[in-house]
Protein backbone atom coordinates (compact mmCIF):
# COMPACT_ATOMS: atom_id res chain seq x y z
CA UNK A 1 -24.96 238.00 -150.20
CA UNK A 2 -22.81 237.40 -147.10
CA UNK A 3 -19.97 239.96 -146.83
CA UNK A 4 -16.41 238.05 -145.96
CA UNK A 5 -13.68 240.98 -146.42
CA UNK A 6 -10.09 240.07 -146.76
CA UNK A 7 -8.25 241.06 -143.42
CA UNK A 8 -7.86 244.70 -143.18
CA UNK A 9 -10.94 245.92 -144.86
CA UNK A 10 -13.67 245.99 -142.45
CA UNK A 11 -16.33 247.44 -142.62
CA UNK A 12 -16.97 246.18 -145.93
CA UNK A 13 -18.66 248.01 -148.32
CA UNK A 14 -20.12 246.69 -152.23
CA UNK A 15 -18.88 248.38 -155.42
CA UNK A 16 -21.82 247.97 -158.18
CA UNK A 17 -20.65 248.86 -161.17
CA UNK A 18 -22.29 248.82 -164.64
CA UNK A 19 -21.39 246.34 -167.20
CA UNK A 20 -20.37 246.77 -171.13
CA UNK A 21 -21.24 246.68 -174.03
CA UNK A 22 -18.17 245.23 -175.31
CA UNK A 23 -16.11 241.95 -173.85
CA UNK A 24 -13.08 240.38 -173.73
CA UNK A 25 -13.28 237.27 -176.39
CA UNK A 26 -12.39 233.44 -175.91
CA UNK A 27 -12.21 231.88 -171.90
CA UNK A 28 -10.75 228.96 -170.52
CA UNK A 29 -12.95 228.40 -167.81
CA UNK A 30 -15.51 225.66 -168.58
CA UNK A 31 -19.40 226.44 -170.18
CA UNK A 32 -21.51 228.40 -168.09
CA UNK A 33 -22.95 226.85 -165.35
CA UNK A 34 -25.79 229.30 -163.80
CA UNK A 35 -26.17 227.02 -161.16
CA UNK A 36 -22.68 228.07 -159.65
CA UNK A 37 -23.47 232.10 -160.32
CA UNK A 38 -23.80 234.32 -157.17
CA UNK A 39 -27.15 235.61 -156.08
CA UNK A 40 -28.48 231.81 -156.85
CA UNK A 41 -32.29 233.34 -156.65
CA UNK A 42 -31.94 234.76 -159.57
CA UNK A 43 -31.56 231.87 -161.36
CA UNK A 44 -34.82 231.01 -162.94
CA UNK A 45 -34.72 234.66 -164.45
CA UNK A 46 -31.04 233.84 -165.65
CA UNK A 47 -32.53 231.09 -167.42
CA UNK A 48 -35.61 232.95 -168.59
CA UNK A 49 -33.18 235.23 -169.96
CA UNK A 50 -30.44 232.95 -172.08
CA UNK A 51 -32.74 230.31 -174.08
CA UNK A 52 -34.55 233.08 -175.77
CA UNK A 53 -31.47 235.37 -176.65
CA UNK A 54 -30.13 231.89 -177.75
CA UNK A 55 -32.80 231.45 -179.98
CA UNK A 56 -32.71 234.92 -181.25
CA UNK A 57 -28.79 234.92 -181.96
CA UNK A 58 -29.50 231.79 -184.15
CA UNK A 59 -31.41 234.26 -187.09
CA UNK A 60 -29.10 237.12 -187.90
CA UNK A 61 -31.27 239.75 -189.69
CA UNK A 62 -33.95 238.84 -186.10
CA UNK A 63 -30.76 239.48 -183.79
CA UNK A 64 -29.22 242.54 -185.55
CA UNK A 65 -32.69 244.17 -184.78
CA UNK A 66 -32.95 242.80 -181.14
CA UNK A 67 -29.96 243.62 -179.68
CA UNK A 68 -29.64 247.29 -182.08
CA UNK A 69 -26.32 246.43 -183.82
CA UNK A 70 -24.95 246.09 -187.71
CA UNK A 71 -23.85 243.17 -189.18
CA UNK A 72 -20.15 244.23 -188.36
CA UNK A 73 -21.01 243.24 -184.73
CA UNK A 74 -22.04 239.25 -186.38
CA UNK A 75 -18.99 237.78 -184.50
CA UNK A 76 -20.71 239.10 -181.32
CA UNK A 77 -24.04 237.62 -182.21
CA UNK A 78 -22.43 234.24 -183.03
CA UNK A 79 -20.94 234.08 -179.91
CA UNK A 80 -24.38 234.78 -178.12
CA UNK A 81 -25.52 231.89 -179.87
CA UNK A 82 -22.62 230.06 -178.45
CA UNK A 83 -23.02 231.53 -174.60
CA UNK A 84 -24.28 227.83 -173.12
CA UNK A 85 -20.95 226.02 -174.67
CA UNK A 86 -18.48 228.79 -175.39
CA UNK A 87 -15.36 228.92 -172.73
CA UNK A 88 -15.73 231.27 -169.54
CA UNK A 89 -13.76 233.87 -167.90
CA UNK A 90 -14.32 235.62 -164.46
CA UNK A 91 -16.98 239.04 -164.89
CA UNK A 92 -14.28 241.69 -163.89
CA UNK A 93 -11.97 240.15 -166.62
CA UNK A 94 -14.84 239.70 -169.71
CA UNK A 95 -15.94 243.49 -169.31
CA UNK A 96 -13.58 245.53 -170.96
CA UNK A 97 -14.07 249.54 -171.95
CA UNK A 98 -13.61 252.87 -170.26
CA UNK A 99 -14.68 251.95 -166.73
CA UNK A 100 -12.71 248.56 -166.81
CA UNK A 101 -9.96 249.90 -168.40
CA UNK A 102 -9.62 252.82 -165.70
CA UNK A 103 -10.27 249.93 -163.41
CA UNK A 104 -7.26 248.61 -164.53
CA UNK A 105 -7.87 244.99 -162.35
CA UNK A 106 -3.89 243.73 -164.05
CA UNK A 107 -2.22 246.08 -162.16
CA UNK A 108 -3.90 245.83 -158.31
CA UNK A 109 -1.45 244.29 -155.97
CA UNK A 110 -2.40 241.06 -154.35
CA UNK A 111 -4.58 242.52 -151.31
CA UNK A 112 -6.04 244.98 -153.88
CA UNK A 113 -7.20 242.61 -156.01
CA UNK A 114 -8.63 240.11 -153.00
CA UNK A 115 -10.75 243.23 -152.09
CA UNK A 116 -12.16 243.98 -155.84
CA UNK A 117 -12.81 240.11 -155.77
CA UNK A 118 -14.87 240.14 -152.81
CA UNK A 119 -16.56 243.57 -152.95
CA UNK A 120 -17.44 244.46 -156.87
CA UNK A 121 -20.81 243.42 -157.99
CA UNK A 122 -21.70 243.97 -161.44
CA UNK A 123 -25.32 244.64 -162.80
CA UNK A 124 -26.12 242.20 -166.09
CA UNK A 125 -28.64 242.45 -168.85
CA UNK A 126 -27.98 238.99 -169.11
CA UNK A 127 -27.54 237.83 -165.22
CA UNK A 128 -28.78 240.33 -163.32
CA UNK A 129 -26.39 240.95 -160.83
CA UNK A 130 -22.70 238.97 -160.38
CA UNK A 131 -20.32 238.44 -158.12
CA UNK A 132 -17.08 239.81 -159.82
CA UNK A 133 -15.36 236.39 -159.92
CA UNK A 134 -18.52 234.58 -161.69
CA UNK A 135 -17.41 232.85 -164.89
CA UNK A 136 -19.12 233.99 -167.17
CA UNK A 137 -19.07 233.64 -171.25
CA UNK A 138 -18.82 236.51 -174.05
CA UNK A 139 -22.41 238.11 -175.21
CA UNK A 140 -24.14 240.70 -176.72
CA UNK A 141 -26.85 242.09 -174.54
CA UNK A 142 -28.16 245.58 -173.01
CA UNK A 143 -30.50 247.35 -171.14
CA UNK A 144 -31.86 248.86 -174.22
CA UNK A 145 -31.97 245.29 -176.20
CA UNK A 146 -35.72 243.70 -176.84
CA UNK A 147 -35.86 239.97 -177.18
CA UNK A 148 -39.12 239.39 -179.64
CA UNK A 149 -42.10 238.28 -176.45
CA UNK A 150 -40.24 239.18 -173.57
CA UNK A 151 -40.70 242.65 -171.99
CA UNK A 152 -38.22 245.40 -171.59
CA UNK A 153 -35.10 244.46 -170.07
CA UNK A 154 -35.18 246.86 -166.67
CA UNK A 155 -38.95 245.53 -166.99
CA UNK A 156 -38.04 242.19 -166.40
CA UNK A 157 -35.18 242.46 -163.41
CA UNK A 158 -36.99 245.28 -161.45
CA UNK A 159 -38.75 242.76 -159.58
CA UNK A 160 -36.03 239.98 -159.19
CA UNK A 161 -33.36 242.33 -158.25
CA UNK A 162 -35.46 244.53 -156.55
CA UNK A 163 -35.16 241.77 -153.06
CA UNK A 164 -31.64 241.10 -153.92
CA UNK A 165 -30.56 244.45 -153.89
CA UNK A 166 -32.34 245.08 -150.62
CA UNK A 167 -30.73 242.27 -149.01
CA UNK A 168 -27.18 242.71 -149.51
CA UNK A 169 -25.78 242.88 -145.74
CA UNK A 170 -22.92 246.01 -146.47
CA UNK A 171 -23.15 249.75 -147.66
CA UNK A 172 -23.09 249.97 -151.67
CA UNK A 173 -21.55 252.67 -153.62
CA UNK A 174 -23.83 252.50 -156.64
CA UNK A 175 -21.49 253.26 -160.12
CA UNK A 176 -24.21 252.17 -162.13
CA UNK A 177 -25.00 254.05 -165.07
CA UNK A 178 -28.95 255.80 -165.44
CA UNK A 179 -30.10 252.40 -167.93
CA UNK A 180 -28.79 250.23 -165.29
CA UNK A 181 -29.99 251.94 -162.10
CA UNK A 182 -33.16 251.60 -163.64
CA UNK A 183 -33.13 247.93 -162.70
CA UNK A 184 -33.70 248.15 -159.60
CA UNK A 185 -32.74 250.62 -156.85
CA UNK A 186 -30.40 249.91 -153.31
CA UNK A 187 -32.02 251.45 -150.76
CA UNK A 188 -29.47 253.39 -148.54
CA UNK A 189 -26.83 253.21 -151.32
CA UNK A 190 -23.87 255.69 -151.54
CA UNK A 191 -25.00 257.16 -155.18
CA UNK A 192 -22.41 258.86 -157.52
CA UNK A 193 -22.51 261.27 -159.93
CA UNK A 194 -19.82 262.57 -162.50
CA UNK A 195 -19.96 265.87 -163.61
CA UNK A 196 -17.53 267.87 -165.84
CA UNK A 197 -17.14 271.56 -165.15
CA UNK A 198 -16.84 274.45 -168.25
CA UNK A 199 -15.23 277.70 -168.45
CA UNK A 200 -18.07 279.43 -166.76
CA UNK A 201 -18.63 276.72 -164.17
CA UNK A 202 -21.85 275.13 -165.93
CA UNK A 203 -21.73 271.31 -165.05
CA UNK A 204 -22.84 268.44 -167.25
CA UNK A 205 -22.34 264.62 -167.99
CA UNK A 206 -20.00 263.60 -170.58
CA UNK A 207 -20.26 259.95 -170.39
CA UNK A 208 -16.58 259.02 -171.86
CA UNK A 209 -15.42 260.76 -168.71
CA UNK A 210 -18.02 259.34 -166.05
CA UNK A 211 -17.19 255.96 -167.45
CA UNK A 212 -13.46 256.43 -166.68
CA UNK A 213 -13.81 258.27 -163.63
CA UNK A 214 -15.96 256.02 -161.68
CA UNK A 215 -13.02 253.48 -163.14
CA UNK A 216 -10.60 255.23 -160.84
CA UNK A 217 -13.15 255.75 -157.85
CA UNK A 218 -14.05 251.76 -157.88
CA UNK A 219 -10.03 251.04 -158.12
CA UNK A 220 -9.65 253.89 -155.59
CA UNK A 221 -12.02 252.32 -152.87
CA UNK A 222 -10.55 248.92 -153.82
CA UNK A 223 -6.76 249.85 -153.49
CA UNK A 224 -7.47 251.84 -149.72
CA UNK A 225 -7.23 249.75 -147.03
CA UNK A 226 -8.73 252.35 -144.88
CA UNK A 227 -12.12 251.56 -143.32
CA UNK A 228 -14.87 252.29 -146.01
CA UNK A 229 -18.14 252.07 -144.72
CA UNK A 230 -19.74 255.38 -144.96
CA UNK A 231 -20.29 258.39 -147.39
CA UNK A 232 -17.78 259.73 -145.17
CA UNK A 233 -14.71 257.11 -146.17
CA UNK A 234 -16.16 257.28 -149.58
CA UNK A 235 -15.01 260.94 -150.00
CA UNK A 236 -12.00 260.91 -148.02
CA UNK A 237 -10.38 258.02 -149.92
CA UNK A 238 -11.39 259.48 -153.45
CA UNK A 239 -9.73 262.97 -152.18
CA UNK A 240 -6.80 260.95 -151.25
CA UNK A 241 -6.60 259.77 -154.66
CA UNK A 242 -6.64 262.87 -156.19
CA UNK A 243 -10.31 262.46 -156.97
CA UNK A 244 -12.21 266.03 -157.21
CA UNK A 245 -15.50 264.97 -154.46
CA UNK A 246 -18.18 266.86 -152.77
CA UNK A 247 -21.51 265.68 -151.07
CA UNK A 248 -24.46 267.03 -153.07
CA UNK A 249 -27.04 265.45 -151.38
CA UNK A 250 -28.00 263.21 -148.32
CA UNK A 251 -26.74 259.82 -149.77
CA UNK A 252 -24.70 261.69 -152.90
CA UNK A 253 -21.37 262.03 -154.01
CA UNK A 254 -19.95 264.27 -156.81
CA UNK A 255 -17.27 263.90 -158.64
CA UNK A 256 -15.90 266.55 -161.06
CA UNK A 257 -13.78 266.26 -163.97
């Protein structure tokens, strides 16, 4: 993928971010059209990907079991049926939850919002990997769903992302949850962890609080307009945010709650 910042944000850098579970309903865009999806090599796979969890969506008691949900989750497994003629919306407005919601995409000023348009990638059970403005419909599908006679999903994208990733022509700061990293790797990405510190300085992983604070780090790097293309500009824009950072390894970044 070609890297065209808006003005004032060079040297670019890639945001990939993790998707969720749960989506914003309804779209007015058009049906999806994979044809018109960034990353256009992954297409086949796309396709590989949304007749069979079609199929499966069609038999409820088959889908409940595939995609690991109750029956109070039918409406989401009707509308997976539906993802070929259902209405679209753009990715960074159909995933909703912590992350997005510390995102907070509504509120970005104009240039703000140009940059998260051009620079967020987010990785897909379903897609793969998408550009952040890809329309996209609601669905029900993750990394630890099985589709009856495919393989696993991180299984089945390691080797189509696998190129993809390694081609992108700008730095990545990798936000990607441990299910999703497991993909596919970027070689020489920025990787972040979120840690939250106890009373006697012990540090673990709650993952309420890494969802919502790599939510502020993406809007963070996407609200600077300072020069971000190093571990470097990583940490000294988070800091200016009010972010707590350290380095804790060659290509790692910390960040403590």
């Amino acid at each position: 993928m070609k890297c065209h910042p808006p003005t004032g944000y060079r040297p670019c850098v890639f945001l990939l971010l993790p998707p969720s579970e749960t989506k914003a309903p309804g779209g007015t865009g058009g049906p999806l059209d994979l044809g018109s999806l960034s990353f256009p090599a992954l297409g086949a796979a796309r396709n590989q990907r949304c007749g069979p969890l079609v199929g499966v969506c069609t038999d409820l008691p088959i889908a409940r079991r595939a995609l690991a949900v109750s029956p109070s989750k039918d409406a989401e497994i009707f509308a997976t049926a539906a993802l070929r003629t259902s209405g679209t919306l753009p990715a960074l407005r159909r995933y909703t939850g912590v992350l997005y919601d510390a995102l907070d995409l509504r509120s970005l000023g104009p240039a703000a919002r140009g940059r998260a348009d051009a620079r967020i990638l987010v990785a897909s059970a379903l897609f793969g990997l998408l550009g952040a403005t890809d329309m996209i419909p609601a669905y029900r599908l993750s990394a630890a769903s099985r589709i009856p006679g495919l393989p696993g999903i991180a299984a089945f994208w390691r080797p189509e992302l696998s190129a993809v990733l390694r081609n992108l022509d700008a730095p990545v700061v990798d936000l990607r949850s441990g299910a999703y990293a497991a993909f596919a790797p970027v070689p020489g990405a920025i990787n972040v962890r979120v840690t939250t510190e106890n009373a006697a300085g012990g540090r673990t992983v709650v993952s309420h609080f890494s969802k919502a604070t790599k939510g502020l780090l993406a809007r963070a790097l996407v609200n600077s307009r300072a020069e971000i293309g190093d571990l470097a500009a990583v940490l000294r824009v988070a800091r200016k945010a009010g972010l707590r950072v350290e380095r804790s390894g060659r290509a790692t970044i910390e960040v403590l709650t």
